[in-house]
C-alpha atoms as a PDB file:
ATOM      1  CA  UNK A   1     164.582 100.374  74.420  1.00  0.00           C
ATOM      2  CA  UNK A   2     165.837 103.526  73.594  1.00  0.00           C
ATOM      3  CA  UNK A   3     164.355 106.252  70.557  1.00  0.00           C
ATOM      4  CA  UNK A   4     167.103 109.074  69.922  1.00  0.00           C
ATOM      5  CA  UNK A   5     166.612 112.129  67.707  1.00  0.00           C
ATOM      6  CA  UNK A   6     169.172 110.595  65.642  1.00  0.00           C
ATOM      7  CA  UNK A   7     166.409 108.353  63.988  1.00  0.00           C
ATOM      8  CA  UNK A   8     167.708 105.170  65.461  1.00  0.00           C
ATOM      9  CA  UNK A   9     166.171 102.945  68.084  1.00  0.00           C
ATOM     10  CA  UNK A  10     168.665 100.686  70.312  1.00  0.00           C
ATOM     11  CA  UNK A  11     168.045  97.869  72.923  1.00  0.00           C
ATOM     12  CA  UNK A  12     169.702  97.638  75.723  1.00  0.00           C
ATOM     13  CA  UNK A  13     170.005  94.896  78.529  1.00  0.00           C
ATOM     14  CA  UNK A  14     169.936  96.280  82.315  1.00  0.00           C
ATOM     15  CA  UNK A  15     170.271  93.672  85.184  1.00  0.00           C
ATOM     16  CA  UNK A  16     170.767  94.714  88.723  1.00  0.00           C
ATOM     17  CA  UNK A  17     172.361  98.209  88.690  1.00  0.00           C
ATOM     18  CA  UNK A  18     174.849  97.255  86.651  1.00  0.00           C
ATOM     19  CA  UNK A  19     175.794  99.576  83.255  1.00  0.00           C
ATOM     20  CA  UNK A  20     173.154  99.142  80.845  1.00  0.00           C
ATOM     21  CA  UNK A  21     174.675  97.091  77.647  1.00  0.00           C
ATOM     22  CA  UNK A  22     173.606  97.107  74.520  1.00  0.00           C
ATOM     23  CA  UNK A  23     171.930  94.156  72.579  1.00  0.00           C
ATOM     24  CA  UNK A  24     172.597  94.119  69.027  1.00  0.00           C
ATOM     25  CA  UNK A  25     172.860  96.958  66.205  1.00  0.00           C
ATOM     26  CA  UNK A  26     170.935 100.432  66.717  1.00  0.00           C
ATOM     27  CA  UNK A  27     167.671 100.287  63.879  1.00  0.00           C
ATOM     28  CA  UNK A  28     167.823 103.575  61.438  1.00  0.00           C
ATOM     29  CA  UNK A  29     163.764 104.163  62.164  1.00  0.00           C
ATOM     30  CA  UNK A  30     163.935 107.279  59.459  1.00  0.00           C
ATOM     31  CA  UNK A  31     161.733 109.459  61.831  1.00  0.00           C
ATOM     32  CA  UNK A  32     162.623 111.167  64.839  1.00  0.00           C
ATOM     33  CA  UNK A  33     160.883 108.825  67.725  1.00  0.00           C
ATOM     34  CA  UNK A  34     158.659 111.154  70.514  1.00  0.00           C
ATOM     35  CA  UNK A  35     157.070 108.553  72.366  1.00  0.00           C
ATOM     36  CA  UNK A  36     157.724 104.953  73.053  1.00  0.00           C
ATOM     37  CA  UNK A  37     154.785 102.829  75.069  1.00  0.00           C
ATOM     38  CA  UNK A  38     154.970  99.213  76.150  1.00  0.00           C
ATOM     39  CA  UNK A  39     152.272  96.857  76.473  1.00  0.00           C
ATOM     40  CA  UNK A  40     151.814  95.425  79.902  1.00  0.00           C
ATOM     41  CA  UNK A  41     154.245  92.214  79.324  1.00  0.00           C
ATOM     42  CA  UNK A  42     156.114  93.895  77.664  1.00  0.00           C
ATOM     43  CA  UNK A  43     156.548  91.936  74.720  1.00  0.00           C
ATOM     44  CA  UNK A  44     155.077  94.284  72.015  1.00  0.00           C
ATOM     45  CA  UNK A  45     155.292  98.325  72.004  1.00  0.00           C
ATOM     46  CA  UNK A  46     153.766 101.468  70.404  1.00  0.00           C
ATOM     47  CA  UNK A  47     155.924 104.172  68.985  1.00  0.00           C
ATOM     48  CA  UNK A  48     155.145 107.401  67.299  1.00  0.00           C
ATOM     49  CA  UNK A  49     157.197 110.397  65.934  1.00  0.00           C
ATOM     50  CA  UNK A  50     157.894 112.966  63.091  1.00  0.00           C
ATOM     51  CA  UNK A  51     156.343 110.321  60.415  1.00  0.00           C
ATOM     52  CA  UNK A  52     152.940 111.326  61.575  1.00  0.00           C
ATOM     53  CA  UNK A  53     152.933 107.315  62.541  1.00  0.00           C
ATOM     54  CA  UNK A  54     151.623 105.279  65.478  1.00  0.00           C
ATOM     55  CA  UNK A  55     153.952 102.163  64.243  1.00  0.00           C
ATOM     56  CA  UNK A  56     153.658  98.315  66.579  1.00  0.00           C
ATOM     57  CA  UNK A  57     156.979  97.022  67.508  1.00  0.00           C
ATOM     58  CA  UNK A  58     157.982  93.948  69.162  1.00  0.00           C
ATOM     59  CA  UNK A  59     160.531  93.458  72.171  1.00  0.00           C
ATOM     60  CA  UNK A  60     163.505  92.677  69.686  1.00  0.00           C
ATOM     61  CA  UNK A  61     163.087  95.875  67.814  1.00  0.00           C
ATOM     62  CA  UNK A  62     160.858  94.160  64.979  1.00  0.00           C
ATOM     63  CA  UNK A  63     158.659  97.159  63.017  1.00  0.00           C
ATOM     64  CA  UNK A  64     155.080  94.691  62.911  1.00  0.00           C
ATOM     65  CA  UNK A  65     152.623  97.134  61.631  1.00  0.00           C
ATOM     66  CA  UNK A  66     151.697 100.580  61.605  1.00  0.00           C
ATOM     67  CA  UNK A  67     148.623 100.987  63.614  1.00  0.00           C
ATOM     68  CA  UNK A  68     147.153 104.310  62.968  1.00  0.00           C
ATOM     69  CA  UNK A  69     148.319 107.785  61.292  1.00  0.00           C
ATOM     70  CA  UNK A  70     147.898 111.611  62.043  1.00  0.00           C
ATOM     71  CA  UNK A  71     147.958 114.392  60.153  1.00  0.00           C
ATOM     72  CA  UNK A  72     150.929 116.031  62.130  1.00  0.00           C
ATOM     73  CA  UNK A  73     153.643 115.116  64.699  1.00  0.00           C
ATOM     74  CA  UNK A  74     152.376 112.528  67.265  1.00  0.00           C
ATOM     75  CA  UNK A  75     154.123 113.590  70.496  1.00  0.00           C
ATOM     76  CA  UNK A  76     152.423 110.854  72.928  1.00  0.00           C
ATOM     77  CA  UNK A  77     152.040 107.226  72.984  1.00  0.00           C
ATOM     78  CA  UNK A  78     150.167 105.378  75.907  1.00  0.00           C
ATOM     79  CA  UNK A  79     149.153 101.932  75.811  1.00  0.00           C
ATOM     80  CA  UNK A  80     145.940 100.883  77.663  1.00  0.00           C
ATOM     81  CA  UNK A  81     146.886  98.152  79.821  1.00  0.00           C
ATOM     82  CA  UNK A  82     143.790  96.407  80.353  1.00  0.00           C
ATOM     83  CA  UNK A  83     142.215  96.445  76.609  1.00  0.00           C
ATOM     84  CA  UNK A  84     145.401  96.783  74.580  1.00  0.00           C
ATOM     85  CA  UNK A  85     143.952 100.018  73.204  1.00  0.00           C
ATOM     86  CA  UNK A  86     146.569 102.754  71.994  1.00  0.00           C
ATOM     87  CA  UNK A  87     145.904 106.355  72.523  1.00  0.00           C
ATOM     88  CA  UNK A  88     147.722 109.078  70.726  1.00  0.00           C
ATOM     89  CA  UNK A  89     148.502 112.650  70.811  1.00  0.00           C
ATOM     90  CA  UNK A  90     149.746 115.111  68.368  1.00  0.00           C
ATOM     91  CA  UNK A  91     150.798 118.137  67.534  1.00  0.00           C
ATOM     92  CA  UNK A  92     147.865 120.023  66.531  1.00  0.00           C
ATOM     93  CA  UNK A  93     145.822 118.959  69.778  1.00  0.00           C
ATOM     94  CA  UNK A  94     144.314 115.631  68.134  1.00  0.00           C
ATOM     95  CA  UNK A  95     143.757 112.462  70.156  1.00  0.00           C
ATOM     96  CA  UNK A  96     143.024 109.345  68.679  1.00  0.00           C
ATOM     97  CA  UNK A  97     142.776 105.565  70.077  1.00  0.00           C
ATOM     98  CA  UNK A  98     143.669 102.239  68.019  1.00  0.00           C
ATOM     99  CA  UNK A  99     141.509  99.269  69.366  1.00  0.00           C
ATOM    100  CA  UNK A 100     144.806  96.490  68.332  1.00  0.00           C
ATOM    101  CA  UNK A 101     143.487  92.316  67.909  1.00  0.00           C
ATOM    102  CA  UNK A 102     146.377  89.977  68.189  1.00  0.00           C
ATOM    103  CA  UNK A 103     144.797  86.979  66.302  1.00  0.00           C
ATOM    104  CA  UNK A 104     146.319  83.519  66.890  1.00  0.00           C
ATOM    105  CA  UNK A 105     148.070  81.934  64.082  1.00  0.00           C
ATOM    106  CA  UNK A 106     148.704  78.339  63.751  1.00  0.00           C
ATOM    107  CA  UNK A 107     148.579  75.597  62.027  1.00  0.00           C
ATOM    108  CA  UNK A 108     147.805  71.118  62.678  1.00  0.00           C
ATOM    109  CA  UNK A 109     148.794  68.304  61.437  1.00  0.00           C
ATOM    110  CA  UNK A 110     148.536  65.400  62.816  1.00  0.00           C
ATOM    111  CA  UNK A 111     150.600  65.266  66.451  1.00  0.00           C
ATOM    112  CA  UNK A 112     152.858  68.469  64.497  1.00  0.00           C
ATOM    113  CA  UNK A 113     151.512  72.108  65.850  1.00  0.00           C
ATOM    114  CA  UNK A 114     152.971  74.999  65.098  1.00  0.00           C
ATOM    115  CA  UNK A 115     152.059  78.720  66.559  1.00  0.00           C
ATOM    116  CA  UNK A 116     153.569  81.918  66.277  1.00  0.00           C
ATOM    117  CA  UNK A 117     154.961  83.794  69.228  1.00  0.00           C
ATOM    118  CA  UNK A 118     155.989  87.680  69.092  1.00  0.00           C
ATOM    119  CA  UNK A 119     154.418  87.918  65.900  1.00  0.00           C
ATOM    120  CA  UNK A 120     157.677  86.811  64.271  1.00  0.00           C
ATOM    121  CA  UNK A 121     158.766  83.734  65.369  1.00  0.00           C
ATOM    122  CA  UNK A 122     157.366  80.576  64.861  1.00  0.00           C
ATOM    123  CA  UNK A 123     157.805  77.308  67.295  1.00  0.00           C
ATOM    124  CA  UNK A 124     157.135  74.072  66.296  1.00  0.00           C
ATOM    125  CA  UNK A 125     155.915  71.580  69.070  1.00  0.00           C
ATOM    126  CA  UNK A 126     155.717  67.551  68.263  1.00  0.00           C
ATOM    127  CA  UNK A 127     152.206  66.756  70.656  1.00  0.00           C
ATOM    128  CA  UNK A 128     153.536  63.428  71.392  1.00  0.00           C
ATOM    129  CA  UNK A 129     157.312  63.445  72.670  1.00  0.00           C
ATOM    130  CA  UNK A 130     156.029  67.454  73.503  1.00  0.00           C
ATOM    131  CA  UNK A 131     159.425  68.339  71.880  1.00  0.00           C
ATOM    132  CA  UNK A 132     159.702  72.177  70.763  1.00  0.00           C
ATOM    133  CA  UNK A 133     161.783  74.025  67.635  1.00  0.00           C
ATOM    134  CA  UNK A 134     162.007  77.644  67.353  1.00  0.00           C
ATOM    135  CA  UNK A 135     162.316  79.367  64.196  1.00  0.00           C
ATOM    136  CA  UNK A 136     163.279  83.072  63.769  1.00  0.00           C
ATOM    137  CA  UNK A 137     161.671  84.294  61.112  1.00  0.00           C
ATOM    138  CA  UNK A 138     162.658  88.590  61.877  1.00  0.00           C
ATOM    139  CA  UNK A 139     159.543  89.474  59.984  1.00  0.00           C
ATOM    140  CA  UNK A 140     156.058  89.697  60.616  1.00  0.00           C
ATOM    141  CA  UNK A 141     154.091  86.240  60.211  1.00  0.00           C
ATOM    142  CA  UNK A 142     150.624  86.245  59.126  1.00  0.00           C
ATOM    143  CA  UNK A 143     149.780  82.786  58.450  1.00  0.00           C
ATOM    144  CA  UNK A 144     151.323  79.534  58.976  1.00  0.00           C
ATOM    145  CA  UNK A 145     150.756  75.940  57.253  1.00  0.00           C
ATOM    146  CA  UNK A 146     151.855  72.405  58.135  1.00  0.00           C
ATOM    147  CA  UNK A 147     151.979  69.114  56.185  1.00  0.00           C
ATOM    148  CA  UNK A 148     153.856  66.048  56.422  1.00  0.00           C
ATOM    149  CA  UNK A 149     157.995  67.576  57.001  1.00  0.00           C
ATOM    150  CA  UNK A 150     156.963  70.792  55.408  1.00  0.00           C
ATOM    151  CA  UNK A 151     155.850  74.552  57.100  1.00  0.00           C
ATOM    152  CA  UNK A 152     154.710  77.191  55.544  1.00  0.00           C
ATOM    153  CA  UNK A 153     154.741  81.137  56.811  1.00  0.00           C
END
């Protein structure tokens, strides 16, 4: 994951040494990004910058949330590893932390379950044959519902 002064944000793929290569298009963020933290699995991350923003992202470059605001630039991000608190620092010498709850979200019916994973997908598993369907959604989920053939999110 890479933040450039050019307001964009662009993933890249690095395996063994090798040139890095990039996945996808670059995101125009509209801010200039300062500071990008990762939470310890590295599935969700913290990024602040010029909007005066401490904004959640997930691994594929998905904007979740925005967690917390200042009232000037936030120049540091760091995630605490072990309570998934975010601590910030701006401009003007304030430092703030963000306590952030990942609630589960899912949804029965009979031997149908269906969960979300990375906040934006959502996988269908059938508890009998323990078959699985993911389902991209590119947008933060909230809630999900299940009856009969039909889902909800």
């Amino acid at each position: 994951m890479a933040g450039s002064w050019d307001q964009k944000l662009s993933l890249y793929s690095v395996q063994g040494g090798k040139q890095a290569k990039p996945i996808g298009n670059e995101k125009d963020l509209g801010f200039d990004p300062c500071s990008i933290s990762f939470f310890p699995k590295g599935d969700y991350m913290a990024m602040s910058g010029s909007d005066k923003k401490i904004t959640l992202w997930n691994r594929e470059g998905v904007l979740l949330g925005t967690v917390g605001e200042m009232d000037d630039w936030i120049w540091s991000t760091s995630v605490n590893p072990t309570n998934k608190a975010i601590f910030a620092g701006g401009n003007n010498g304030q430092i703030q932390l963000h306590q952030v709850n990942m609630n589960q979200v899912h949804g029965l019916y009979q031997e149908r379950y269906a969960y979300r994973e990375l906040m934006t997908d959502v996988i269908i598993q059938h508890l009998v044959t323990e078959t699985r369907v993911k389902i991209r959604c590119r947008d933060y989920i909230k809630k999900i519902a299940i009856y009969n053939d039909r889902l909800a999110v």
